[in-house]
Protein backbone atom coordinates (compact mmCIF):
# COMPACT_ATOMS: atom_id res chain seq x y z
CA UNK A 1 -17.88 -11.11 -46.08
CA UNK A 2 -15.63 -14.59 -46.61
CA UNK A 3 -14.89 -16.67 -43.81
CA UNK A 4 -11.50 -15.80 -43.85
CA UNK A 5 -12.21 -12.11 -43.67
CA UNK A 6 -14.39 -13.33 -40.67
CA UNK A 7 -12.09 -15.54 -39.17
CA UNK A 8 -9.42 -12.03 -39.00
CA UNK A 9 -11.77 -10.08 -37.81
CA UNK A 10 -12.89 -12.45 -34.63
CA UNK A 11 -8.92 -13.01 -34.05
CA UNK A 12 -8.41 -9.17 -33.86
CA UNK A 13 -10.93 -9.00 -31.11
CA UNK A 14 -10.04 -12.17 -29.43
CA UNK A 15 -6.25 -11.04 -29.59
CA UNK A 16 -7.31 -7.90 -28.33
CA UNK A 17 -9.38 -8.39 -25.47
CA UNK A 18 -7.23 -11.14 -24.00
CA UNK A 19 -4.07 -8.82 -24.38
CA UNK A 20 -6.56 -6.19 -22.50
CA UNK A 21 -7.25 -8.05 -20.02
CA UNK A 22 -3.99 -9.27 -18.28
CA UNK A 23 -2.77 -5.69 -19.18
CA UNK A 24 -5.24 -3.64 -17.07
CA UNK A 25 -5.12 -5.86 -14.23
CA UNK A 26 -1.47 -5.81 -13.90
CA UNK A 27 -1.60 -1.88 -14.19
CA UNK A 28 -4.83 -1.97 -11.01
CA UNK A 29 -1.97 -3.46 -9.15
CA UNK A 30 0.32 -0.79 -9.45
CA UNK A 31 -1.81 2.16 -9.83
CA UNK A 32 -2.24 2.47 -13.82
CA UNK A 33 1.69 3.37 -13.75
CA UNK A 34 2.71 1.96 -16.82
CA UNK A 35 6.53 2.35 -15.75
CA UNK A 36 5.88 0.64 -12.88
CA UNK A 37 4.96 -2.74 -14.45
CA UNK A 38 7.90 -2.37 -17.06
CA UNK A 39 10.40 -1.34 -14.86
CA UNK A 40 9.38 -2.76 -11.29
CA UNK A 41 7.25 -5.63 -11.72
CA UNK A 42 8.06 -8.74 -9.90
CA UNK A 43 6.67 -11.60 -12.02
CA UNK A 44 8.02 -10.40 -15.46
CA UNK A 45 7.54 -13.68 -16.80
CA UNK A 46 3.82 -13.28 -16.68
CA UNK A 47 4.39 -10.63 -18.99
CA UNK A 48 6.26 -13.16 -21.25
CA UNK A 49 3.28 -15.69 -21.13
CA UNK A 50 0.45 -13.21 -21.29
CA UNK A 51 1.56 -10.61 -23.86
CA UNK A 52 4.77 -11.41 -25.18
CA UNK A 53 4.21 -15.02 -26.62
CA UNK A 54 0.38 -14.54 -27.96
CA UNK A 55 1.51 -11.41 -29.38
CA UNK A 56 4.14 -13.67 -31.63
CA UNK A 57 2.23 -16.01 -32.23
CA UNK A 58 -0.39 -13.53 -33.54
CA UNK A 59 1.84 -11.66 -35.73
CA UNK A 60 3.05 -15.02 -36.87
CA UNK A 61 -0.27 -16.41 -37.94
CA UNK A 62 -3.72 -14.94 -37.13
CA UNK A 63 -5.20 -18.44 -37.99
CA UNK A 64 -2.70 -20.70 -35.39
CA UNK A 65 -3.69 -17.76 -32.88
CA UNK A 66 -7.42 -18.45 -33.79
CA UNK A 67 -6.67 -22.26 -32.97
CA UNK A 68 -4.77 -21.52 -29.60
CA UNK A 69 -6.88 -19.11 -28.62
CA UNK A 70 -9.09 -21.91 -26.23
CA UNK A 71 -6.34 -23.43 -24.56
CA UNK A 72 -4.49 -19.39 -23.94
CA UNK A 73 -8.18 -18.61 -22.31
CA UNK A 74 -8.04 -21.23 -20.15
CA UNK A 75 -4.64 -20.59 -18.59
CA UNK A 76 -5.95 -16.98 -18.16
CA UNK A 77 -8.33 -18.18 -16.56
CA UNK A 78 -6.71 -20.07 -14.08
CA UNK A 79 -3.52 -17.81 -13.75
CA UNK A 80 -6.60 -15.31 -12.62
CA UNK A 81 -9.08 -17.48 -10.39
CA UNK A 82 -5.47 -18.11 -8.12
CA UNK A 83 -5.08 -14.48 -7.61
CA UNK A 84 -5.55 -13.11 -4.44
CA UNK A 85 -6.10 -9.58 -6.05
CA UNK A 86 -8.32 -9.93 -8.41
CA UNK A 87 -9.79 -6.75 -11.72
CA UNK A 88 -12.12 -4.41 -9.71
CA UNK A 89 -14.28 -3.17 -12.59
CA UNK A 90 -14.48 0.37 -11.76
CA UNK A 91 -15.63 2.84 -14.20
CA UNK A 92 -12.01 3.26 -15.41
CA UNK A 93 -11.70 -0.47 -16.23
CA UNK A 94 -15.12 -0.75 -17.95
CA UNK A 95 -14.22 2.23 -20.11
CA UNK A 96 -10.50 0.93 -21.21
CA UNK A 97 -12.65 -2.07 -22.34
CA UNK A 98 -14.81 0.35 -24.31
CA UNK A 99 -11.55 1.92 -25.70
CA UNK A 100 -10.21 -1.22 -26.45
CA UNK A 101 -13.38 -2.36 -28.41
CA UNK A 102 -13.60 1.16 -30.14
CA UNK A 103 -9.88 0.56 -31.09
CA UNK A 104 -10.20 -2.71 -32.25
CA UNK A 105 -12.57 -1.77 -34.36
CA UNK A 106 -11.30 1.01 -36.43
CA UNK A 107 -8.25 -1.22 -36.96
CA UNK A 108 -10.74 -3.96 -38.17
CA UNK A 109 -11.99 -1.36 -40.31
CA UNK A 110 -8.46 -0.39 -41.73
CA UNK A 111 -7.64 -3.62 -42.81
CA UNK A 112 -7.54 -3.18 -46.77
CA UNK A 113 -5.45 0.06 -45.81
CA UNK A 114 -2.88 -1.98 -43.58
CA UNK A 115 -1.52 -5.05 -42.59
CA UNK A 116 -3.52 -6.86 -40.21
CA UNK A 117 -0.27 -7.61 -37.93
CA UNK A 118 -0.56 -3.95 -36.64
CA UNK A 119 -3.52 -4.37 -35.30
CA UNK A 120 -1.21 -6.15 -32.05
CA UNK A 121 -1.31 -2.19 -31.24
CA UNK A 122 -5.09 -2.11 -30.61
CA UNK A 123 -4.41 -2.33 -27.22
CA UNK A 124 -1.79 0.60 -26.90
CA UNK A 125 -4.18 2.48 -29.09
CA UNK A 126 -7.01 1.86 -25.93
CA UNK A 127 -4.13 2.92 -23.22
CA UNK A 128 -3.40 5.90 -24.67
CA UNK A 129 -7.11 6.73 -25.19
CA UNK A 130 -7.50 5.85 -21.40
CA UNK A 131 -4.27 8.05 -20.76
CA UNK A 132 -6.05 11.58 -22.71
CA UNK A 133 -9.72 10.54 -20.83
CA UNK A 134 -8.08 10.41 -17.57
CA UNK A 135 -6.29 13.77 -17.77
CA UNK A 136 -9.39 15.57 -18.76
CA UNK A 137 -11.18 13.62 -15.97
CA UNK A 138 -8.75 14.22 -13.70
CA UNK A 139 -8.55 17.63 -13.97
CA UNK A 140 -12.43 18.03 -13.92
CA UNK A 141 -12.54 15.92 -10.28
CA UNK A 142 -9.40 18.38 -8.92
CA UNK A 143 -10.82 21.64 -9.38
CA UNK A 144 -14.27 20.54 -8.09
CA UNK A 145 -12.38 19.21 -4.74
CA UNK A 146 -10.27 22.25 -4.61
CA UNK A 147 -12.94 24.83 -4.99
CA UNK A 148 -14.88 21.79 -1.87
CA UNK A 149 -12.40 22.96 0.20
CA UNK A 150 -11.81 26.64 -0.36
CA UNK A 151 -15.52 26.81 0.49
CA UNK A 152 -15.26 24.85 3.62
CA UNK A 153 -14.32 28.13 5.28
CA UNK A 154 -14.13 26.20 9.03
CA UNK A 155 -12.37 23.05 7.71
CA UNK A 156 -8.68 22.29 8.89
CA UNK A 157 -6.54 19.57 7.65
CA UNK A 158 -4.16 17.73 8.52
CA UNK A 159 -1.59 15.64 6.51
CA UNK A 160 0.13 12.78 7.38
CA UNK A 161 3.40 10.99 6.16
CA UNK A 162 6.18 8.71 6.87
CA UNK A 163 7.67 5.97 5.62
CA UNK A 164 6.27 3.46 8.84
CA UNK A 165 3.32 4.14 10.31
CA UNK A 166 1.45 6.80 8.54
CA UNK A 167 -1.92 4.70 8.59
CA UNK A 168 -2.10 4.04 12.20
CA UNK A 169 -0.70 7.79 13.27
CA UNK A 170 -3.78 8.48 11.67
CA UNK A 171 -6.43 6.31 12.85
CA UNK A 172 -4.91 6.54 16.41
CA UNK A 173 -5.31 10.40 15.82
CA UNK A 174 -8.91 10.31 14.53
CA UNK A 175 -9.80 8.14 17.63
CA UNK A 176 -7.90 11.19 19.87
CA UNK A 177 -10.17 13.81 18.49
CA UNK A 178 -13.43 12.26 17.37
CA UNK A 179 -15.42 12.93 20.59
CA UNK A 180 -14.32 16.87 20.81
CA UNK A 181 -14.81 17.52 16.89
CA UNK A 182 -16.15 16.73 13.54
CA UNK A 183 -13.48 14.99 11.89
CA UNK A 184 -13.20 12.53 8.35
CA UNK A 185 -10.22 10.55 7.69
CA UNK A 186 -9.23 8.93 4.73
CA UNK A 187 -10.53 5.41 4.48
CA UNK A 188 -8.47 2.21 4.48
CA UNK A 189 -4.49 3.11 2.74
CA UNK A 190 -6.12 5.61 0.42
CA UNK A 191 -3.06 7.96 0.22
CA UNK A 192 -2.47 8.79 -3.15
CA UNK A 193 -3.55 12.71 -5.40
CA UNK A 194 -6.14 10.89 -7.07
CA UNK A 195 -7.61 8.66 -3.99
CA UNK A 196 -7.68 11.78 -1.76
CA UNK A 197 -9.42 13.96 -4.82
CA UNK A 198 -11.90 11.67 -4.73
CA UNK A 199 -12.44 11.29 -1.24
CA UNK A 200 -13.19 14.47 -1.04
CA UNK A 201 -15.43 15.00 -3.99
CA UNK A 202 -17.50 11.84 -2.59
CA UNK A 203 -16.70 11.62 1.29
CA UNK A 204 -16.21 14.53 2.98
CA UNK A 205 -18.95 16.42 4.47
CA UNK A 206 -19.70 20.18 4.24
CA UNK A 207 -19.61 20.35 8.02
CA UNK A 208 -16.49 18.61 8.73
CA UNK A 209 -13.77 20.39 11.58
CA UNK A 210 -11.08 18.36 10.68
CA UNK A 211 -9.71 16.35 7.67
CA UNK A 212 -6.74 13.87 8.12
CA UNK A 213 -5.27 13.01 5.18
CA UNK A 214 -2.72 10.00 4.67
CA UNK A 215 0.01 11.04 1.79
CA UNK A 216 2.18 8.37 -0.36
CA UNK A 217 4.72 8.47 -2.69
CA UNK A 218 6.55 6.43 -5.07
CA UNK A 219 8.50 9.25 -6.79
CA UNK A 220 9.57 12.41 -5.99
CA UNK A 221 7.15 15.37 -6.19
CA UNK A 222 4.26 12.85 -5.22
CA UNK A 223 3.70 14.50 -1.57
CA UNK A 224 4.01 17.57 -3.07
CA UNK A 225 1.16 17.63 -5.56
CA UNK A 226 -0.93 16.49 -2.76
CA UNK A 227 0.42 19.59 -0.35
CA UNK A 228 -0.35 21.84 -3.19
CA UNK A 229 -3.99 20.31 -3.36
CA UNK A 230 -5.04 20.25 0.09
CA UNK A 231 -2.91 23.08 1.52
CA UNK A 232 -2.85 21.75 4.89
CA UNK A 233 -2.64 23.56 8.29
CA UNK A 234 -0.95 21.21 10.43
CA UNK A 235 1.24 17.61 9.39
CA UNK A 236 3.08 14.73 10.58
CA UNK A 237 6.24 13.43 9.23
CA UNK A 238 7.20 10.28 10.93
CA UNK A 239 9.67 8.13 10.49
CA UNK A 240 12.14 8.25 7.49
CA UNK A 241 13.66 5.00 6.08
CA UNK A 242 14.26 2.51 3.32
CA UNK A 243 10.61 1.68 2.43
CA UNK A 244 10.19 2.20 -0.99
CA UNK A 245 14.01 2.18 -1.83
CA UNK A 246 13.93 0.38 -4.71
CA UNK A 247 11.74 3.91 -6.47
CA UNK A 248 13.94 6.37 -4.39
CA UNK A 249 17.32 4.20 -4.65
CA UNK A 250 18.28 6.52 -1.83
CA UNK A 251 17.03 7.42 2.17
CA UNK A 252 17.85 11.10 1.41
CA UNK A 253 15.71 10.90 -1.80
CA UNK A 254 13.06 9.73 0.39
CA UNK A 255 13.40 12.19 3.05
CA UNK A 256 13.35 15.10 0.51
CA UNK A 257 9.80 14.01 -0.89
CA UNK A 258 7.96 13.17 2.91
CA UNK A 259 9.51 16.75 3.50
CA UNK A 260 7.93 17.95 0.53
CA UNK A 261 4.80 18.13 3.13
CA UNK A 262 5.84 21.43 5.06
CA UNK A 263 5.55 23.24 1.85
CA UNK A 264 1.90 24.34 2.58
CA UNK A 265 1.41 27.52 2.40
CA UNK A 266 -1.41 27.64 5.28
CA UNK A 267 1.24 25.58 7.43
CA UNK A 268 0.63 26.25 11.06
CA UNK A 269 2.31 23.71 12.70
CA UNK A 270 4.18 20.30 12.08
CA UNK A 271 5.43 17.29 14.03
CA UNK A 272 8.01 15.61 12.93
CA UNK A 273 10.30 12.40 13.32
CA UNK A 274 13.87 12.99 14.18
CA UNK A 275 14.78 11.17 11.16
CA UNK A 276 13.57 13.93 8.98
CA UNK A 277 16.52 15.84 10.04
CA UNK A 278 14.84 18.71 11.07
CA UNK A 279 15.52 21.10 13.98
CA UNK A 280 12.79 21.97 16.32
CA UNK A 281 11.06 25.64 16.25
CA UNK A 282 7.97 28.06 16.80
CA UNK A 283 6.32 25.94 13.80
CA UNK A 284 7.99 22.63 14.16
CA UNK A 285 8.06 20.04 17.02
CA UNK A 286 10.26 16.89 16.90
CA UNK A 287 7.70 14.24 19.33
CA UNK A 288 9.72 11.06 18.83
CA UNK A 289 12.50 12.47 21.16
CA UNK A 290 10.41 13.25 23.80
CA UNK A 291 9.78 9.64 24.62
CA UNK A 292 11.28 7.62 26.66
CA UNK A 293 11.17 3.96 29.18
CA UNK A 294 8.90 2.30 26.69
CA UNK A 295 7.27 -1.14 27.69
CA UNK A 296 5.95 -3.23 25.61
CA UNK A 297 4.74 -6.90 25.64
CA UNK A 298 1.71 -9.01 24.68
CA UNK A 299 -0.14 -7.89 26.95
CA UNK A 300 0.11 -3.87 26.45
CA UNK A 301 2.41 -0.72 25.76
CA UNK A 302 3.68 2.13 28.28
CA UNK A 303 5.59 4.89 27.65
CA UNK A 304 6.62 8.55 28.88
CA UNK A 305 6.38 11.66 27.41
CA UNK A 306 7.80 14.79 27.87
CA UNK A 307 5.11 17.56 27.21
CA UNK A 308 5.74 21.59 28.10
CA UNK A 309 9.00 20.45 30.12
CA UNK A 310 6.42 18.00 32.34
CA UNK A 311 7.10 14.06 32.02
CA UNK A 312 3.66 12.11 31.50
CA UNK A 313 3.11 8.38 31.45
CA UNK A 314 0.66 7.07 28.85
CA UNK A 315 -1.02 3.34 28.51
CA UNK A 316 -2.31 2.14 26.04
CA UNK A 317 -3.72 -1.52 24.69
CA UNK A 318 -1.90 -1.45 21.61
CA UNK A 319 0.77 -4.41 20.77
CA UNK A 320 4.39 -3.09 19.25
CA UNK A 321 7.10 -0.75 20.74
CA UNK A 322 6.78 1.43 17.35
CA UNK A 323 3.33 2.23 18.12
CA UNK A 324 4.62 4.47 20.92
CA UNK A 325 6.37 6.77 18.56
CA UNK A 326 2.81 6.37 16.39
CA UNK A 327 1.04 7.95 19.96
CA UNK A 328 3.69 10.39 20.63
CA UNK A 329 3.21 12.04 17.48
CA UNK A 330 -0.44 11.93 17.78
CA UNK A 331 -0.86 13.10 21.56
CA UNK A 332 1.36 16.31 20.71
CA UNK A 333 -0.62 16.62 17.97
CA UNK A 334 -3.82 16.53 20.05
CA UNK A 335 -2.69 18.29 22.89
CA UNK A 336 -1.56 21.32 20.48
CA UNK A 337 -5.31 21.43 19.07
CA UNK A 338 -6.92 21.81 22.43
CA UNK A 339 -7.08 18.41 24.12
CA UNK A 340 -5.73 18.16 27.97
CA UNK A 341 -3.17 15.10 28.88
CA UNK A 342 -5.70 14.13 31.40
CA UNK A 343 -8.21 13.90 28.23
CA UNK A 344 -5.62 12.16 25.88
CA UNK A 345 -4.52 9.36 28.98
CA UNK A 346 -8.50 8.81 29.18
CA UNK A 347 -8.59 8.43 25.24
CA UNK A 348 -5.76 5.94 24.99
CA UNK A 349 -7.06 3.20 27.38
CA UNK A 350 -9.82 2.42 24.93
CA UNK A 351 -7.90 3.17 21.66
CA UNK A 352 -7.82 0.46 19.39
CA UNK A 353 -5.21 -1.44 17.07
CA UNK A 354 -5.53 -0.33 13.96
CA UNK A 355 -6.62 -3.55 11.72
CA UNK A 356 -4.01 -5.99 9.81
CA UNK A 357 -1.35 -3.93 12.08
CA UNK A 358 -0.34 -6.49 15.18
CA UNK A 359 -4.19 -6.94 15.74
CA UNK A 360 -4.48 -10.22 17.79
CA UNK A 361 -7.37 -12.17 15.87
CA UNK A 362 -7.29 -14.67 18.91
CA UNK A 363 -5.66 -15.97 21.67
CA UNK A 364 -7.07 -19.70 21.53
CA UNK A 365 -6.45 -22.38 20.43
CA UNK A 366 -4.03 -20.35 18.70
CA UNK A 367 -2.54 -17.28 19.65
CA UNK A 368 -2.74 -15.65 16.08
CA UNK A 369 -1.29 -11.77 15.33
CA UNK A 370 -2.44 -10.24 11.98
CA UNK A 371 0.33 -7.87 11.28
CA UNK A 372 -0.44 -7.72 7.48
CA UNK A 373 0.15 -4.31 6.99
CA UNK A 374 3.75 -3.94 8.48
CA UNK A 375 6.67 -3.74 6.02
CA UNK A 376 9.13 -2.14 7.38
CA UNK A 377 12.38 -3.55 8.72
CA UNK A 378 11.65 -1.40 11.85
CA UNK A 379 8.35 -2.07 12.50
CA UNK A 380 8.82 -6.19 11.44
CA UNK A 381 12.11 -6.72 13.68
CA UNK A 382 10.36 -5.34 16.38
CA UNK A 383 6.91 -7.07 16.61
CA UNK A 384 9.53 -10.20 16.12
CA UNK A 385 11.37 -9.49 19.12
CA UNK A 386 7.65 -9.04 21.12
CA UNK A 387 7.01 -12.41 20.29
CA UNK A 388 10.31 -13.55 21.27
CA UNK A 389 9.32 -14.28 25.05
CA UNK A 390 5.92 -16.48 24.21
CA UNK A 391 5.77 -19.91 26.04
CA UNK A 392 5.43 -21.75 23.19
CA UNK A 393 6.31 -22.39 20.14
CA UNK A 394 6.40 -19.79 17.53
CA UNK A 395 5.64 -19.36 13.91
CA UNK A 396 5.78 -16.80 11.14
CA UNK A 397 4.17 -16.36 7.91
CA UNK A 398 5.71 -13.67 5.69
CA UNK A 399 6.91 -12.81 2.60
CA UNK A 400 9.49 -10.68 4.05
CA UNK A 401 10.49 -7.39 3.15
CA UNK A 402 9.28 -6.24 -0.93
CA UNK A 403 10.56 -3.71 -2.65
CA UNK A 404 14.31 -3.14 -0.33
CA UNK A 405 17.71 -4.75 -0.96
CA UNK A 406 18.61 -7.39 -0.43
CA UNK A 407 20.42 -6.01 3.02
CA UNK A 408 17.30 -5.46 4.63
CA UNK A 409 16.26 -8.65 4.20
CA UNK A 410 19.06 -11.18 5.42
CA UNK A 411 19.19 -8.38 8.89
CA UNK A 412 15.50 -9.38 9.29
CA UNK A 413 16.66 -12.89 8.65
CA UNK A 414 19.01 -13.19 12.07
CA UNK A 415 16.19 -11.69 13.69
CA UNK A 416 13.58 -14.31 12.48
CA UNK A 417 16.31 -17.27 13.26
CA UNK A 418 16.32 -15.63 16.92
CA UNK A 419 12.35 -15.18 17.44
CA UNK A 420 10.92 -18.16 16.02
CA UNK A 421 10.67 -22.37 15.64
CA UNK A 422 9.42 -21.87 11.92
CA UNK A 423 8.95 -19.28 9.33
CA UNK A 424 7.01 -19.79 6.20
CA UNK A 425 7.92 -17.90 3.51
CA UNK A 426 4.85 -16.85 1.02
CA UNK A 427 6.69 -14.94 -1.47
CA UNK A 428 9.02 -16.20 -4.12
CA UNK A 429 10.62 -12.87 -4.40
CA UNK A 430 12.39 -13.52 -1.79
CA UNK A 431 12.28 -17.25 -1.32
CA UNK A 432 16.04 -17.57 -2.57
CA UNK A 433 17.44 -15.45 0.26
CA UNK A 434 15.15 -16.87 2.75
CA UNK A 435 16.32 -20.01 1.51
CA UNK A 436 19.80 -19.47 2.43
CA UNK A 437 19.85 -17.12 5.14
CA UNK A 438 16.92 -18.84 7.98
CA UNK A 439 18.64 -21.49 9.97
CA UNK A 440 15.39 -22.40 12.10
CA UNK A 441 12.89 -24.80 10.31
CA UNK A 442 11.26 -23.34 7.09
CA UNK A 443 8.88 -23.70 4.63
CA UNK A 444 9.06 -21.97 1.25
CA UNK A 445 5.73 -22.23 -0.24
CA UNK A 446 5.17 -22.03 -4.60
CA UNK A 447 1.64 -20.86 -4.56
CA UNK A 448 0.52 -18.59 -1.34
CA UNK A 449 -3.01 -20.37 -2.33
CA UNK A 450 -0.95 -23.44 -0.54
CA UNK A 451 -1.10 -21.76 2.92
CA UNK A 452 -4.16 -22.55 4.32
CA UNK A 453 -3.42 -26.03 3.98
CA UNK A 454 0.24 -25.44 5.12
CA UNK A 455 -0.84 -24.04 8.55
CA UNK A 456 -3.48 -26.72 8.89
CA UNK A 457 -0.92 -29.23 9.05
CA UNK A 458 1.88 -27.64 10.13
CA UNK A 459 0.85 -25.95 13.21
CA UNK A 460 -1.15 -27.08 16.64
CA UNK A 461 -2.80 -25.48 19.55
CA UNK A 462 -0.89 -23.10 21.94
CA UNK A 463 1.23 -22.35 18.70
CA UNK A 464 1.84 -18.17 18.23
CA UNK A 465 1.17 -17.61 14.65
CA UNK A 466 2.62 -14.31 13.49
CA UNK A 467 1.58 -12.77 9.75
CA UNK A 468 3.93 -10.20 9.09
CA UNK A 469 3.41 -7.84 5.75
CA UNK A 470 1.00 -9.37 3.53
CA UNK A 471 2.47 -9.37 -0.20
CA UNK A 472 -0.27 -10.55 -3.16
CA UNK A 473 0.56 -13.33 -4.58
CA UNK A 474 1.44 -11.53 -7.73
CA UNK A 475 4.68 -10.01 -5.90
């Protein structure tokens, strides 16, 4: 074998690997949707630097690849050490590597067949691959869940969706009816088909009562698929807006799909938002009209709730108007499978904020809010105005509102100028807007890694520091 022969064959892999690399873990990120990180990813100029420019210079010249190749590695490697988000090498990753060796290889062995310049395709050669071993995989893990659950003879589910809220309806739910039955949840956000399939397959025990299932979607048809796989009993819709609008492009768009839940054919009962549209009956119940004189400051939330034409009053120590509406569908929910009001009232005094959602990390030397999982205009505008009344001075950390126009960002903008001394902005996707819009003093940072140090000397005791949504830094 020459050196030259050599020196193509090590440039292949090297090419290949690198290529590999940035590819999968932009495609982790947005749930191995390869649309999703042509059409709707928000640093396309990584794209440019990782794939588009080595893959020129490649085709150009194997050799000037060969002698770039050092100084390329190292700016992958320190484009990746600054990521928040870093590869999780699950099974999935380790075996597109496998692929993408495999496929490197056969091209490598083609070479006196072809010219080496289409071996730059090694790498779509190892997504496809990945694409045909997930299907078969995929299909293998759904009908061993399904056939879980048509065993599980006693087991009821329930499925929740919304647009806001769906993972604290949830965990406030699973805290309602934990004591009185056997119930599983779906850990963390998991809300997608293939999350859920293998919660189940892994998770779930053989004895459960009661599975509560959080649904997602980014397209149409998503909350469907999972309806048609878990065949639920009982749902929640909750609230229907624009999160997500940039997939949908419009609120009725995203209505249809959440609605897409009440297509079960076990369907017993649902409870819905009034935003779904939907008129109440025998097998539908609309909870967020029932509520009413809500109360809610730093130091707890109130509300009252008409139940079976009776008006109760409910406390809870939760932070946020919305969560009210988050309760109401839950203690309907509750009360409907068995659970008295004097039971739920009990329940809610010791329920707990559900983490990264206007969880209160500590109250000195800074009062500090982690509200990291709130991205909704709704939800946002409304643990701004919470903070409003604080004797002190206020700041926010946030990257504002991803993946919405451009509307729903300069509305949350007046609110921010009304509810706060500073706002640091962590996200350049929005930086521009921010940048115009915020009148009060602001901080646009380049790098979130720059935050730490940003708060350390930007902020002082007795300050209220709110983070609101929590964007990667690869948004």
């Amino acid at each position: 074998m020459s050196l030259e022969y050599t020196m193509l064959i090590i440039s292949i892999f090297a090419f290949s690997y690198v290529v590999a690399f940035y590819l999968i873990t932009a495609l982790q990120w947005y749930s191995y949707k390869i649309e999703r990180i042509l059409f709707h990813f928000s640093k396309p100029l990584w794209h440019v630097y990782f794939i588009l420019l080595p893959t020129l210079v490649f085709v150009y010249s194997y050799k000037i690849f060969l002698l770039l190749f050092i100084p390329y590695l190292f700016s992958l490697f320190f484009w990746y050490k600054k990521l928040d988000k870093k590869l999780v090498f699950t099974k999935k990753v380790k075996i597109f590597f496998i692929f993408t060796g495999i496929s490197a290889l056969l091209f490598s062995l083609s070479l006196n067949l072809i010219d080496y310049r289409i071996c730059v395709l090694a790498v779509l050669f190892a997504i496809i691959m990945l694409k045909i071993y997930s299907l078969f995989e995929a299909r293998y893990f759904y009908n061993k869940a399904k056939n879980k659950i048509k065993n599980m003879h006693n087991l009821k589910i329930i499925l929740i969706t919304a647009s806001y809220g769906k993972t604290s309806i949830k965990n406030f739910l699973f805290e309602l009816l934990n004591d009185n039955f056997k119930v599983y949840k779906t850990p963390r956000s998991v809300n997608t088909l293939v999350g859920i399939i293998q919660d189940v397959n892994t998770n779930l025990n053989d004895d459960s009562e009661f599975y509560i299932a959080e649904a997602g979607a980014r397209k149409e048809g998503d909350i469907l698929e999972i309806t048609n796989f878990l065949e639920p009993q009982f749902c929640i819709v909750g609230e229907i807006g624009t999160s997500h609008l940039e997939y949908f492009k419009t609120v009725e768009n995203i209505r249809k799909t959440k609605l897409e839940a009440l297509n079960s054919k076990r369907l017993i009962k649902a409870f819905l938002h009034s935003s779904t549209e939907k008129k109440e009956n025998d097998k539908q119940a609309i909870y967020d009209t029932r509520i009413k004189e809500v109360k809610a400051d730093l130091e707890g939330l109130s509300f009252k709730m008409a139940i079976d034409e009776n008006c109760h009053e409910f406390k809870a120590n939760l932070l946020g108007e919305f969560n009210a509406y988050n309760l109401g569908a839950c203690i309907l929910c509750a009360n409907y499978l068995g659970l008295s009001i004097d039971e739920i009232k009990t329940k809610l005094k010791n329920i707990k904020q559900v983490e990264h959602r206007l969880q209160i990390i500590s109250k000195e030397p800074k009062f500090i809010i982690d509200d990291g999982f709130n991205g909704n205009f709704n939800g946002m505008s409304k643990s701004y105005e919470l903070c409003k009344n604080y004797k002190g001075r206020r700041v926010l950390v946030s990257p504002g509102i991803i993946e919405v126009n451009d509307e729903e960002n300069i509305k949350l903008a007046k609110i921010i100028n009304e509810c706060f001394d500073l706002a640091i902005i962590t996200s350049h996707k929005n930086a521009k807007l921010f940048n115009k819009e915020l009148k009060i003093e602001k901080i646009i940072l380049k790098d979130k890694n720059e935050l730490i140090d940003t708060l350390a000397k930007m902020t002082k005791n007795k300050d209220l520091i709110l983070f609101s949504n929590d964007a990667p830094n690869f948004m």
